[in-house]
N, C-alpha and C. Protein backbone atom coordinates (compact mmCIF):
# COMPACT_ATOMS: atom_id res chain seq x y z
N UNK A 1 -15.83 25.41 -2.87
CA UNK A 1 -17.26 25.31 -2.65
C UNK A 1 -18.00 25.39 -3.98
N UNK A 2 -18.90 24.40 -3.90
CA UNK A 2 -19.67 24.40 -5.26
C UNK A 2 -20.67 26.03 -5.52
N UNK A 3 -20.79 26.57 -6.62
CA UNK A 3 -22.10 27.32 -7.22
C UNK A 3 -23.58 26.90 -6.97
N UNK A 4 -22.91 25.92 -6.97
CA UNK A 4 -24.57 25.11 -7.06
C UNK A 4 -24.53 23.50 -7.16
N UNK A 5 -25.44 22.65 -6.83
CA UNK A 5 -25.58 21.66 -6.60
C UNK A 5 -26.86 21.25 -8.02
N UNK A 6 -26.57 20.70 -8.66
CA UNK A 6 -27.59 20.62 -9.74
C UNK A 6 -28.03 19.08 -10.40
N UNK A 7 -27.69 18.08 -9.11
CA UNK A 7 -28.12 16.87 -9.30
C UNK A 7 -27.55 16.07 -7.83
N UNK A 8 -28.69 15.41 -7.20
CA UNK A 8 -27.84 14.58 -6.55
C UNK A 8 -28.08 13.16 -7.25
N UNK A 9 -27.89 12.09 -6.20
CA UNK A 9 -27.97 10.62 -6.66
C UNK A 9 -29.50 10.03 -7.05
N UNK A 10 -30.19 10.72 -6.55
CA UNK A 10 -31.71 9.85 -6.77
C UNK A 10 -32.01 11.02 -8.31
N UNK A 11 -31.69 12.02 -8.24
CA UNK A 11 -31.88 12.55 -10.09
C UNK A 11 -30.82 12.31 -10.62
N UNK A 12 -29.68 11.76 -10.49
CA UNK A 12 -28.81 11.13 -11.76
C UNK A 12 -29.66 9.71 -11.82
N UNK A 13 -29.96 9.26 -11.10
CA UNK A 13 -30.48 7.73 -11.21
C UNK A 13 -31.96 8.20 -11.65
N UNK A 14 -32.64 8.96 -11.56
CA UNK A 14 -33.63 9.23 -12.99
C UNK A 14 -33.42 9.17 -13.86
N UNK A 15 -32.62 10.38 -14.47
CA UNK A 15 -32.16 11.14 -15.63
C UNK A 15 -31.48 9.31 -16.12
N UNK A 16 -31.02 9.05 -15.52
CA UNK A 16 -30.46 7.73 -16.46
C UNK A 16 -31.51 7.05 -17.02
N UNK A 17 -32.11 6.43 -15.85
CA UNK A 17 -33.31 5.40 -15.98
C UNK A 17 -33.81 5.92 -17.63
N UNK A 18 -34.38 7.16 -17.27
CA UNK A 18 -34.95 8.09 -18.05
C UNK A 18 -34.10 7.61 -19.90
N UNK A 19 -33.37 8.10 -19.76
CA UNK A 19 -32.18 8.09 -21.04
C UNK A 19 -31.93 6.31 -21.50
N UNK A 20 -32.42 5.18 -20.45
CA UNK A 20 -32.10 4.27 -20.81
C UNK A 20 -33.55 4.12 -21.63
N UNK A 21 -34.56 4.39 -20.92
CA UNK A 21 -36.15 4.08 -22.06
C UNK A 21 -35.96 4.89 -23.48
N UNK A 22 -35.20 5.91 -23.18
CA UNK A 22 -35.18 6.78 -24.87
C UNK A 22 -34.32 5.75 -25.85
N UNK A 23 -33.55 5.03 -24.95
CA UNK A 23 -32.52 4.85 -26.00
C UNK A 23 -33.40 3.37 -26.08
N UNK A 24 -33.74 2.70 -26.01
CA UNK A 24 -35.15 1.53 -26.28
C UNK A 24 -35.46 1.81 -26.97
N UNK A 25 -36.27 3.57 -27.16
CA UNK A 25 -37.23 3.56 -27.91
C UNK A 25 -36.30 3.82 -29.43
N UNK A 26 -35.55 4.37 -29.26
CA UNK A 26 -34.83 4.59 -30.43
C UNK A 26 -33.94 3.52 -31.60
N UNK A 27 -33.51 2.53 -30.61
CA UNK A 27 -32.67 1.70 -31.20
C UNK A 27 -33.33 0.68 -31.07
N UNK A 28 -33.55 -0.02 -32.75
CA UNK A 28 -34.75 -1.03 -33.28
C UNK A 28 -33.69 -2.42 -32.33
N UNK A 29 -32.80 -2.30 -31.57
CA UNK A 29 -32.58 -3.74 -31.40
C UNK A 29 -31.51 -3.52 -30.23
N UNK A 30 -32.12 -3.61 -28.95
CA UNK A 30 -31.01 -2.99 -27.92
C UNK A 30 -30.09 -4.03 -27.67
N UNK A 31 -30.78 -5.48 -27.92
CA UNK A 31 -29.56 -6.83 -28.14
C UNK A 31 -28.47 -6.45 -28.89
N UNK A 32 -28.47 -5.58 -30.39
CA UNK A 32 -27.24 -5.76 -31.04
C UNK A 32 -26.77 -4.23 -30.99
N UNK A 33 -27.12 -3.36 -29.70
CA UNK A 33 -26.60 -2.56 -29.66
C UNK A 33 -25.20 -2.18 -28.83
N UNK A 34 -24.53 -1.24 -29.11
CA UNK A 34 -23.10 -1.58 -27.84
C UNK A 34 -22.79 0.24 -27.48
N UNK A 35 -22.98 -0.05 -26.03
CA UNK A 35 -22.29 1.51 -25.54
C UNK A 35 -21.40 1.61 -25.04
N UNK A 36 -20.69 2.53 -25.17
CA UNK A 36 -19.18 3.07 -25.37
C UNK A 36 -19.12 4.03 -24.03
N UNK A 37 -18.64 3.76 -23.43
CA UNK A 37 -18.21 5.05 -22.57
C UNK A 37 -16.99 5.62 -22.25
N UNK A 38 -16.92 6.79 -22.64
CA UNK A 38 -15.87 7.50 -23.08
C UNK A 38 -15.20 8.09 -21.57
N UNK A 39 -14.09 7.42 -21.40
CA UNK A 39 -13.05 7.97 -20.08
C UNK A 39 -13.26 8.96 -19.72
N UNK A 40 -13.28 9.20 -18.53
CA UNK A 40 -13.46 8.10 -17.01
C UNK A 40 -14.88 8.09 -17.27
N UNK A 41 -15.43 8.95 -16.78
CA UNK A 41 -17.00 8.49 -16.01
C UNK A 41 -17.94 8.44 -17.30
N UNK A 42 -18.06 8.22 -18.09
CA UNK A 42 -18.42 7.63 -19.00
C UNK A 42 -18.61 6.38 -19.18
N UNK A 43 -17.88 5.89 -18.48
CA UNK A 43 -17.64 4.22 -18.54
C UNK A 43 -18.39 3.83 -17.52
N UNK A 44 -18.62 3.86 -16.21
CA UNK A 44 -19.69 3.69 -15.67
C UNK A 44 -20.77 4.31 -15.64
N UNK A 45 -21.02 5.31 -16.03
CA UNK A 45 -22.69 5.73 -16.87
C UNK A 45 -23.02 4.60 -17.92
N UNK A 46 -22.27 4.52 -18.83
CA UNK A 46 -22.53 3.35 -19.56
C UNK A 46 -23.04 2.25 -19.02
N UNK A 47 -21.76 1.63 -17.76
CA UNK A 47 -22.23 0.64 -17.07
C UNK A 47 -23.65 0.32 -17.06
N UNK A 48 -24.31 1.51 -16.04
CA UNK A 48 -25.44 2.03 -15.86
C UNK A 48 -26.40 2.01 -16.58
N UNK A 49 -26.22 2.44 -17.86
CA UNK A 49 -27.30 2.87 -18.78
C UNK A 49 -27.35 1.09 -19.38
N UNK A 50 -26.47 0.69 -19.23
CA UNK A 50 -27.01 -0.94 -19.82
C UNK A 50 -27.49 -1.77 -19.33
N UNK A 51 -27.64 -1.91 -17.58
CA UNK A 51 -27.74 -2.55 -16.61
C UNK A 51 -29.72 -1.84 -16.37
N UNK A 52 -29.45 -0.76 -16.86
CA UNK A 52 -31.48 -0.57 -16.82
C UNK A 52 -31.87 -0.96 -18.38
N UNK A 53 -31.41 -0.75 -19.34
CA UNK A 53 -31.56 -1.61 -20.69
C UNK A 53 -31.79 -3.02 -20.14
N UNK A 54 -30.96 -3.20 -19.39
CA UNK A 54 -31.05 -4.94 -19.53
C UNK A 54 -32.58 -5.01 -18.84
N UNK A 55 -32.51 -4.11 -17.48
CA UNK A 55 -33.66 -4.27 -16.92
C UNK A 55 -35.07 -4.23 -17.35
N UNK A 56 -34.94 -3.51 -18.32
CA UNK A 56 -36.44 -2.56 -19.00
C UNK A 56 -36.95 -3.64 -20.07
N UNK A 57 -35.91 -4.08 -21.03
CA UNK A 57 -35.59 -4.20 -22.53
C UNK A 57 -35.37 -5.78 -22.27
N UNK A 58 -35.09 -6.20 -21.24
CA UNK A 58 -34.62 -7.84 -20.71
C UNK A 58 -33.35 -8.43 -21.87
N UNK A 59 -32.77 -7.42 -22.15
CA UNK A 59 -31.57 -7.83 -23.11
C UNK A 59 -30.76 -6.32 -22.81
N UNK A 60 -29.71 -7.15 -22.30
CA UNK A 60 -28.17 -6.57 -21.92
C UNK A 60 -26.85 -5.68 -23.15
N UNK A 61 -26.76 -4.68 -23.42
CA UNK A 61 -25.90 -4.33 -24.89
C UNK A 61 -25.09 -4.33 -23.55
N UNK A 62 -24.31 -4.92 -24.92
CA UNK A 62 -22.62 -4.84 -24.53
C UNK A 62 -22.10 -3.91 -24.10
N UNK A 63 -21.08 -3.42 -23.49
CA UNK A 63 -20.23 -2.10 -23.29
C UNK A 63 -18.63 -2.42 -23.60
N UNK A 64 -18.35 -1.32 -24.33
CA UNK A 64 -17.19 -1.18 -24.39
C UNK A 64 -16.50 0.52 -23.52
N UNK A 65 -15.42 0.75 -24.08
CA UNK A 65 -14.64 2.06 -23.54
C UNK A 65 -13.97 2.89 -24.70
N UNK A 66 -13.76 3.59 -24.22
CA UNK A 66 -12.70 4.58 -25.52
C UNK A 66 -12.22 5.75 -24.54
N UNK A 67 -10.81 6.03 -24.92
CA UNK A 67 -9.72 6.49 -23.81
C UNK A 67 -9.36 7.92 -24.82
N UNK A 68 -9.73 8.66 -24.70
CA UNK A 68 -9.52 10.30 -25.50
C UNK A 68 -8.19 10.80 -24.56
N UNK A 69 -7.07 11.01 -25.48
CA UNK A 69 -6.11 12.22 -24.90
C UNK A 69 -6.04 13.39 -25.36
N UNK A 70 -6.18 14.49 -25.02
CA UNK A 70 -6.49 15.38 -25.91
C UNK A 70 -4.56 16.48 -25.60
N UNK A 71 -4.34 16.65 -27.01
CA UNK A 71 -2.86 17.61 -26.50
C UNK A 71 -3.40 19.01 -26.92
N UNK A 72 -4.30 19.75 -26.43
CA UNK A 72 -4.60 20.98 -26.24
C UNK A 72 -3.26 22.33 -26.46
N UNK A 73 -3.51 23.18 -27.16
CA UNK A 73 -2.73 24.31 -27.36
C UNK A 73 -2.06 24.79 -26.41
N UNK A 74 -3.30 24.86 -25.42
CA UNK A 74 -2.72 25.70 -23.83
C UNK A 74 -2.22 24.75 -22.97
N UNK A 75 -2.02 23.28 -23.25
CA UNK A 75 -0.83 23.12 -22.49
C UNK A 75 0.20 22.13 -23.17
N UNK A 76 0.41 22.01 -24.39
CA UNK A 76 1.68 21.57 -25.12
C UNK A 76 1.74 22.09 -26.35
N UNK A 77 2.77 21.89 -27.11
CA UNK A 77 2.74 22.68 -28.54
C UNK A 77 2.49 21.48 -29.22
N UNK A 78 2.09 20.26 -29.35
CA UNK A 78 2.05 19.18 -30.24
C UNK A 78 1.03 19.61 -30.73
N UNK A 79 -0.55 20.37 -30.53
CA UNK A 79 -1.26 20.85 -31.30
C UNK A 79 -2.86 20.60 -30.30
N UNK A 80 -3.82 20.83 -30.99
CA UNK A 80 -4.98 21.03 -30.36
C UNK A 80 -5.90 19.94 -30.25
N UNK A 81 -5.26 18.99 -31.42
CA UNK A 81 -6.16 17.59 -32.22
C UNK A 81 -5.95 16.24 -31.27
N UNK A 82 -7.26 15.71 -30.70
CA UNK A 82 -7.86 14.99 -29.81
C UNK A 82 -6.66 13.69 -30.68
N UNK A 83 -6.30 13.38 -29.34
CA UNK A 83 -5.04 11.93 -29.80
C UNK A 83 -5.75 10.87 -29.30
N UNK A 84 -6.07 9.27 -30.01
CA UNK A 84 -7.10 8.28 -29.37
C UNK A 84 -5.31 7.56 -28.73
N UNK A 85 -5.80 7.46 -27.94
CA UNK A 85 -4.65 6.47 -27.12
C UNK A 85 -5.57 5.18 -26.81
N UNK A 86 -6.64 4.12 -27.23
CA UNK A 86 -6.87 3.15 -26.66
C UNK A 86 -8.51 3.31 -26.55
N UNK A 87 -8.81 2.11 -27.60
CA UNK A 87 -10.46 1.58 -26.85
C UNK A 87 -10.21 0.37 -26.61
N UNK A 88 -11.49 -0.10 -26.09
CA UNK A 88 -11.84 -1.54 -25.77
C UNK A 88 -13.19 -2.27 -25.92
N UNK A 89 -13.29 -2.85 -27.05
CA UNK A 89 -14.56 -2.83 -27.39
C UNK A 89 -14.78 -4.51 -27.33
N UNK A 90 -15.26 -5.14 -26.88
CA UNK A 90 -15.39 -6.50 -26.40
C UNK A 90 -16.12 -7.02 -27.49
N UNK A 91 -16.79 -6.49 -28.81
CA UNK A 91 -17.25 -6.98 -29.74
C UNK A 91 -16.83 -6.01 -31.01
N UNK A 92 -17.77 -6.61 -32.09
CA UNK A 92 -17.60 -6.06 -33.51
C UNK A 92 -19.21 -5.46 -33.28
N UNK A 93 -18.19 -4.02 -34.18
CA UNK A 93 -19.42 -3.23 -34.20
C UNK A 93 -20.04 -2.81 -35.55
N UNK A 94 -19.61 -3.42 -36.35
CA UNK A 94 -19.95 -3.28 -37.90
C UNK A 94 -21.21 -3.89 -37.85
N UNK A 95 -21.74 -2.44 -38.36
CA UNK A 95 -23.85 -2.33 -38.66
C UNK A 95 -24.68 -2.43 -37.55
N UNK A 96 -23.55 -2.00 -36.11
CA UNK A 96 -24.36 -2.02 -35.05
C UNK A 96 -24.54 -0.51 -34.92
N UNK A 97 -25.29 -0.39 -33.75
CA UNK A 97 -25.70 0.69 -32.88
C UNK A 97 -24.35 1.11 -31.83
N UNK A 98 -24.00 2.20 -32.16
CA UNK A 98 -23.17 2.12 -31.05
C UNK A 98 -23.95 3.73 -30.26
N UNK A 99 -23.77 3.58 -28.85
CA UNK A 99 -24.34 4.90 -28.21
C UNK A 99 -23.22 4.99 -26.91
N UNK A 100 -22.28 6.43 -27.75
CA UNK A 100 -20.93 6.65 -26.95
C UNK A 100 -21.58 7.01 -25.49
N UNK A 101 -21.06 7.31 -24.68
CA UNK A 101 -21.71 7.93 -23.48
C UNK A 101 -20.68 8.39 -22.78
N UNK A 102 -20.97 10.04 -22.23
CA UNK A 102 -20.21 10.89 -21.80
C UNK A 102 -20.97 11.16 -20.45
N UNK A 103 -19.95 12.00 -19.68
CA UNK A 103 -20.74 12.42 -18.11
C UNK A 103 -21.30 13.83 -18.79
N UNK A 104 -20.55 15.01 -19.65
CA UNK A 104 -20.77 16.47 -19.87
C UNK A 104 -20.52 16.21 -21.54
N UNK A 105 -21.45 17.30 -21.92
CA UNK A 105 -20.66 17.50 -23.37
C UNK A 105 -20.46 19.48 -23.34
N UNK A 106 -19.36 20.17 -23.59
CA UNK A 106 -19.36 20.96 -23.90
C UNK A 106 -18.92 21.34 -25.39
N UNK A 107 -17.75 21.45 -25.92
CA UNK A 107 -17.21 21.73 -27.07
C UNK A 107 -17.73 21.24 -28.22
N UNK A 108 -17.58 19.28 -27.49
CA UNK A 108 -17.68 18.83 -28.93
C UNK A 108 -16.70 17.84 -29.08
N UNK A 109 -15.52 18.65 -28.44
CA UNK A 109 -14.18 17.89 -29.62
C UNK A 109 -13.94 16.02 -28.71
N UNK A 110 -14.40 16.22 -27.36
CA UNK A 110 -14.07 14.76 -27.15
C UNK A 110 -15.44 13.90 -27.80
N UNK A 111 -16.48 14.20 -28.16
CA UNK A 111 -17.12 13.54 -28.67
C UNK A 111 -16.39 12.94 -30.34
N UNK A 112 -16.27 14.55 -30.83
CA UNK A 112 -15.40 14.07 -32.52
C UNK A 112 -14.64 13.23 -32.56
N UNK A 113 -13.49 13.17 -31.24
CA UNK A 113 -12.49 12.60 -31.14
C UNK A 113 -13.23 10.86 -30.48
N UNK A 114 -14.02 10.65 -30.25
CA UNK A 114 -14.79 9.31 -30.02
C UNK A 114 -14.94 8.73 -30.98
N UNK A 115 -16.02 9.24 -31.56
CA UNK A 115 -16.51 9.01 -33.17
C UNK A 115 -15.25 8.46 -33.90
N UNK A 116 -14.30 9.40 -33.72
CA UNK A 116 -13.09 8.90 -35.30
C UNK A 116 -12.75 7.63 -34.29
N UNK A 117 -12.59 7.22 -33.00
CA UNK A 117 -12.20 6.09 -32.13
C UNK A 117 -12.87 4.89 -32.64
N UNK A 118 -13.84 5.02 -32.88
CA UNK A 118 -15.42 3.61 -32.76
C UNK A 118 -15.18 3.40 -34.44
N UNK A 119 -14.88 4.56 -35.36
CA UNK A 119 -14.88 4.50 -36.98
C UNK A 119 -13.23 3.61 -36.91
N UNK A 120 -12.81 3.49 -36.43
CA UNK A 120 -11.31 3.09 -36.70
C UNK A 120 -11.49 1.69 -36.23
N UNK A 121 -12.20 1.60 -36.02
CA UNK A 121 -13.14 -0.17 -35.28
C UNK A 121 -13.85 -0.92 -36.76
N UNK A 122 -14.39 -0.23 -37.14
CA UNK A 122 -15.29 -0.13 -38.51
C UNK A 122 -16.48 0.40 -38.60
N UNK A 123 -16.89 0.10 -39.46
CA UNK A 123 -18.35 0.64 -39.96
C UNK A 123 -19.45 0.28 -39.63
N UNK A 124 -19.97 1.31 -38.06
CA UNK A 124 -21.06 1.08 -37.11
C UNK A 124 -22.44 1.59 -38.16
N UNK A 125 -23.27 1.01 -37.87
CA UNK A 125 -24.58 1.12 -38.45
C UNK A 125 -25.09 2.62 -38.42
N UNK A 126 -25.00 3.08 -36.87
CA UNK A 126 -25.16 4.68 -36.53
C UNK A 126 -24.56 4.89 -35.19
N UNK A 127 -24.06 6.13 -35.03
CA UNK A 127 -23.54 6.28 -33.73
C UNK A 127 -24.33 7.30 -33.27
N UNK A 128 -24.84 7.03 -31.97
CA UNK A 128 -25.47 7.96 -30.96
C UNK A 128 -24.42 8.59 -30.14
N UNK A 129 -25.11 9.57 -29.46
CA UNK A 129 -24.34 10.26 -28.50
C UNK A 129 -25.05 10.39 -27.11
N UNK A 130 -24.83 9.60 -25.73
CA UNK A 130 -25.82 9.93 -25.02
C UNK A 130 -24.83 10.65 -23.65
N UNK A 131 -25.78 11.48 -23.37
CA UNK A 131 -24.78 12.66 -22.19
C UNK A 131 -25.65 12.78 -20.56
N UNK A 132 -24.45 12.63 -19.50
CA UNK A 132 -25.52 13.06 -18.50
C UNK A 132 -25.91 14.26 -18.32
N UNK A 133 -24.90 15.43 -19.00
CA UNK A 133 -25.47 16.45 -18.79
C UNK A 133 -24.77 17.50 -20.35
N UNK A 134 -25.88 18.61 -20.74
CA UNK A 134 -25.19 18.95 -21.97
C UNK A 134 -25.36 20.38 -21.01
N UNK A 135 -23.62 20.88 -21.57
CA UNK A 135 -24.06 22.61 -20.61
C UNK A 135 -23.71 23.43 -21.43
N UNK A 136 -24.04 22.86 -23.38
CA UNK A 136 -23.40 24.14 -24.33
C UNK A 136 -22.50 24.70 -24.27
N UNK A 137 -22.61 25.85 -25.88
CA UNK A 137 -21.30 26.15 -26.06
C UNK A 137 -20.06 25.35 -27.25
N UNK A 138 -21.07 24.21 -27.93
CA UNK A 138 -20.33 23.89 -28.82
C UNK A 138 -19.54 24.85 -29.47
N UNK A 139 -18.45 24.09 -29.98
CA UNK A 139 -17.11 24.67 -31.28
C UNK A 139 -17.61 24.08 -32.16
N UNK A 140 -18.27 22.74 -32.34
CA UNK A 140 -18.23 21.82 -33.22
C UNK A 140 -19.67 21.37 -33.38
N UNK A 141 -19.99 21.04 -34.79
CA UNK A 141 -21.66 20.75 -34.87
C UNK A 141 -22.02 19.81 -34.31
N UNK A 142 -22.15 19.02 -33.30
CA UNK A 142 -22.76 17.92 -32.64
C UNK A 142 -23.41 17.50 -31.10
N UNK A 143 -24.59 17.35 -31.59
CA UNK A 143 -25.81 17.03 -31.08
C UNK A 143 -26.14 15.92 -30.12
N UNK A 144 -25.98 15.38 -28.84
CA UNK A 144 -26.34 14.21 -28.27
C UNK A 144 -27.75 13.93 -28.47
N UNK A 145 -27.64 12.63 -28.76
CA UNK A 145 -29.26 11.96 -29.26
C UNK A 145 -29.86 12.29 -27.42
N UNK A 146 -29.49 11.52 -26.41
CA UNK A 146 -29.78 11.56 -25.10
C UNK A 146 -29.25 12.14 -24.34
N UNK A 147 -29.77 12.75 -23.65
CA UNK A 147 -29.46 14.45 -22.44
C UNK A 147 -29.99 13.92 -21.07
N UNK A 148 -29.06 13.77 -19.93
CA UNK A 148 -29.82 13.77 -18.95
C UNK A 148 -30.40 14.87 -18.33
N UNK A 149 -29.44 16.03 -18.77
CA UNK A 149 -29.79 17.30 -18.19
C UNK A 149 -29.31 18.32 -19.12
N UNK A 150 -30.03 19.47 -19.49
CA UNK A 150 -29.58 20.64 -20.10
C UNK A 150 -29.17 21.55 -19.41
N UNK A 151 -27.80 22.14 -18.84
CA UNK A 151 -27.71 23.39 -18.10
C UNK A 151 -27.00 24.04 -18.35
N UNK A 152 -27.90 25.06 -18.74
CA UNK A 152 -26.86 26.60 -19.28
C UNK A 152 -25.57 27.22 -18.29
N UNK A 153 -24.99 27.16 -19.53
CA UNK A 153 -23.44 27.82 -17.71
C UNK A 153 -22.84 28.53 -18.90
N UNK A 154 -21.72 29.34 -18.40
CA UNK A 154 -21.03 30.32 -18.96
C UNK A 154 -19.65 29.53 -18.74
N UNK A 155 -19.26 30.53 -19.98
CA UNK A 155 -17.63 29.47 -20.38
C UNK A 155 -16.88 29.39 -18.60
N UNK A 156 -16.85 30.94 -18.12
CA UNK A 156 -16.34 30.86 -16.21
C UNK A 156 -16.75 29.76 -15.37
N UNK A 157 -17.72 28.68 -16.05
CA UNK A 157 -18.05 27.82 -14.78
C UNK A 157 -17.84 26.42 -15.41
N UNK A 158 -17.75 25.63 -14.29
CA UNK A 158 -16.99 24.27 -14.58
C UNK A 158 -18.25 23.30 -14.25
N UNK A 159 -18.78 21.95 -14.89
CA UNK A 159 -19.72 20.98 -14.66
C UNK A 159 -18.91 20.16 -13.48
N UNK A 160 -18.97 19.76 -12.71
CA UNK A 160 -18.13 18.44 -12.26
C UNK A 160 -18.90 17.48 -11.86
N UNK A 161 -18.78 15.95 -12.72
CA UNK A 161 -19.61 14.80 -12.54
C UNK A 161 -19.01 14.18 -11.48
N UNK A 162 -19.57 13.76 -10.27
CA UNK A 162 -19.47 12.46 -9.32
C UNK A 162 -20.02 11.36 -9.27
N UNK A 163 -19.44 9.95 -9.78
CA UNK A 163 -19.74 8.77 -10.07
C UNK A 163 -19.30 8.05 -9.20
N UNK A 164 -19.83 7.41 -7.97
CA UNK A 164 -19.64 6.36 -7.10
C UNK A 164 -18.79 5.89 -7.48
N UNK A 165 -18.15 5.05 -8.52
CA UNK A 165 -17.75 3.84 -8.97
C UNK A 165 -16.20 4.74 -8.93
N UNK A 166 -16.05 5.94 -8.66
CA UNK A 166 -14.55 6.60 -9.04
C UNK A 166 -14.45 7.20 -8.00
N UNK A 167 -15.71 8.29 -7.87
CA UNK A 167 -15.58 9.27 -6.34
C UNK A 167 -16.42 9.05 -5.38
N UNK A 168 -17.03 7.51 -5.14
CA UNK A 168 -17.43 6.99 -4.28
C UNK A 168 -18.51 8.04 -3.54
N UNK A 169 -18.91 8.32 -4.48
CA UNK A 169 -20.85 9.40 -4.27
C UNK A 169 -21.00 9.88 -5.71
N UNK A 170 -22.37 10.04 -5.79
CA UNK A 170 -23.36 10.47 -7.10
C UNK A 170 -23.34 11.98 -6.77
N UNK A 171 -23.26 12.61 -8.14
CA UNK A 171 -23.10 14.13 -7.90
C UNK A 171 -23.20 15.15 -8.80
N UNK A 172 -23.56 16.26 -9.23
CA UNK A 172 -23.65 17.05 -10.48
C UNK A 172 -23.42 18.48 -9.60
N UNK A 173 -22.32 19.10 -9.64
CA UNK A 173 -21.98 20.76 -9.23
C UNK A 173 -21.63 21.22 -9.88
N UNK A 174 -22.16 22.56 -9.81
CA UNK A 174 -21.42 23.63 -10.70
C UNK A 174 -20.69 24.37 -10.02
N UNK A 175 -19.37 24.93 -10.47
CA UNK A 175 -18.09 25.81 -10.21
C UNK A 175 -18.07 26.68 -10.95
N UNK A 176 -17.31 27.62 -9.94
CA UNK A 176 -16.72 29.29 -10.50
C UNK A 176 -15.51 28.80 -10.73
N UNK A 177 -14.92 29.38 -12.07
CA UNK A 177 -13.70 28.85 -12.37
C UNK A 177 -13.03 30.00 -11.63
């Protein structure tokens, strides 16, 4: 049973809408911009966030993907350092805009581990970071340009994103670990 219920489908489909006009206002050219969405539900937030770009902005950015494995301490000894197993980026992103897009950001490290993904592509103009929800607690210094939601939680509780396109309903709960 969830803690709490802290988004359904008609406020994720704000909070997007919302995050798609910021990212307009921010990026001088949403034609030569490309968002990334970082496995799993990342990738259809992205979807999302380009499909109201296209709507708002009447020009469509591209989307690509980026596939983070992470071999974590606590459950193998290969080490702690985010392993890229695979993007897919349907264009060149050299001197573009790229704006990764995540469902949660906590730590940090799958964002770091993005970043070195999209740099191994080449040399993007600037990389954004846009999140549906940030619930703190970084390890690591980094900042999402776009937040759909800020919610404070304690390391004991878990975000869990529901994206139609995977779990066939829109959803934002919080858990007792």
């Amino acid at each position: 049973m969830p803690k709490a219920s802290l988004m359904d489908e008609s406020s994720m489909d704000r909070a997007l809408k919302r995050m798609a006009h910021e990212i307009i206002e921010q990026v001088s050219d949403p034609g030569d911009c490309v968002l990334v969405g970082i496995r799993r539900r990342g990738i259809p937030l992205a979807q999302r966030l380009a499909g109201y770009i296209g709507q708002f902005a009447g020009v469509t950015p591209t989307v690509g993907e980026v596939d983070i494995t992470f071999y974590r301490d606590d459950l193998t000894r290969v080490g702690d350092v985010p392993q890229v197993s695979g993007a897919s980026i349907p264009t060149d992103i050299i001197d573009k805009t790229v704006v990764l897009v995540d469902d949660v950001i906590y730590t940090g490290r799958t964002a770091r581990a993005a970043m070195e993904a999209v740099l191994a592509r080449g040399r993007a103009a600037r990389i954004c970071l846009a999140v549906l929800i940030d619930r703190g607690h970084r390890e690591l210094p980094i900042r999402p340009d776009f937040v759909g939601k800020n919610i404070p939680t304690a390391r004991s509780e878990r975000v869990s994103v529901r994206v139609r396109e995977i779990d066939g309903e829109d959803g934002v709960a919080l858990y007792e670990i």
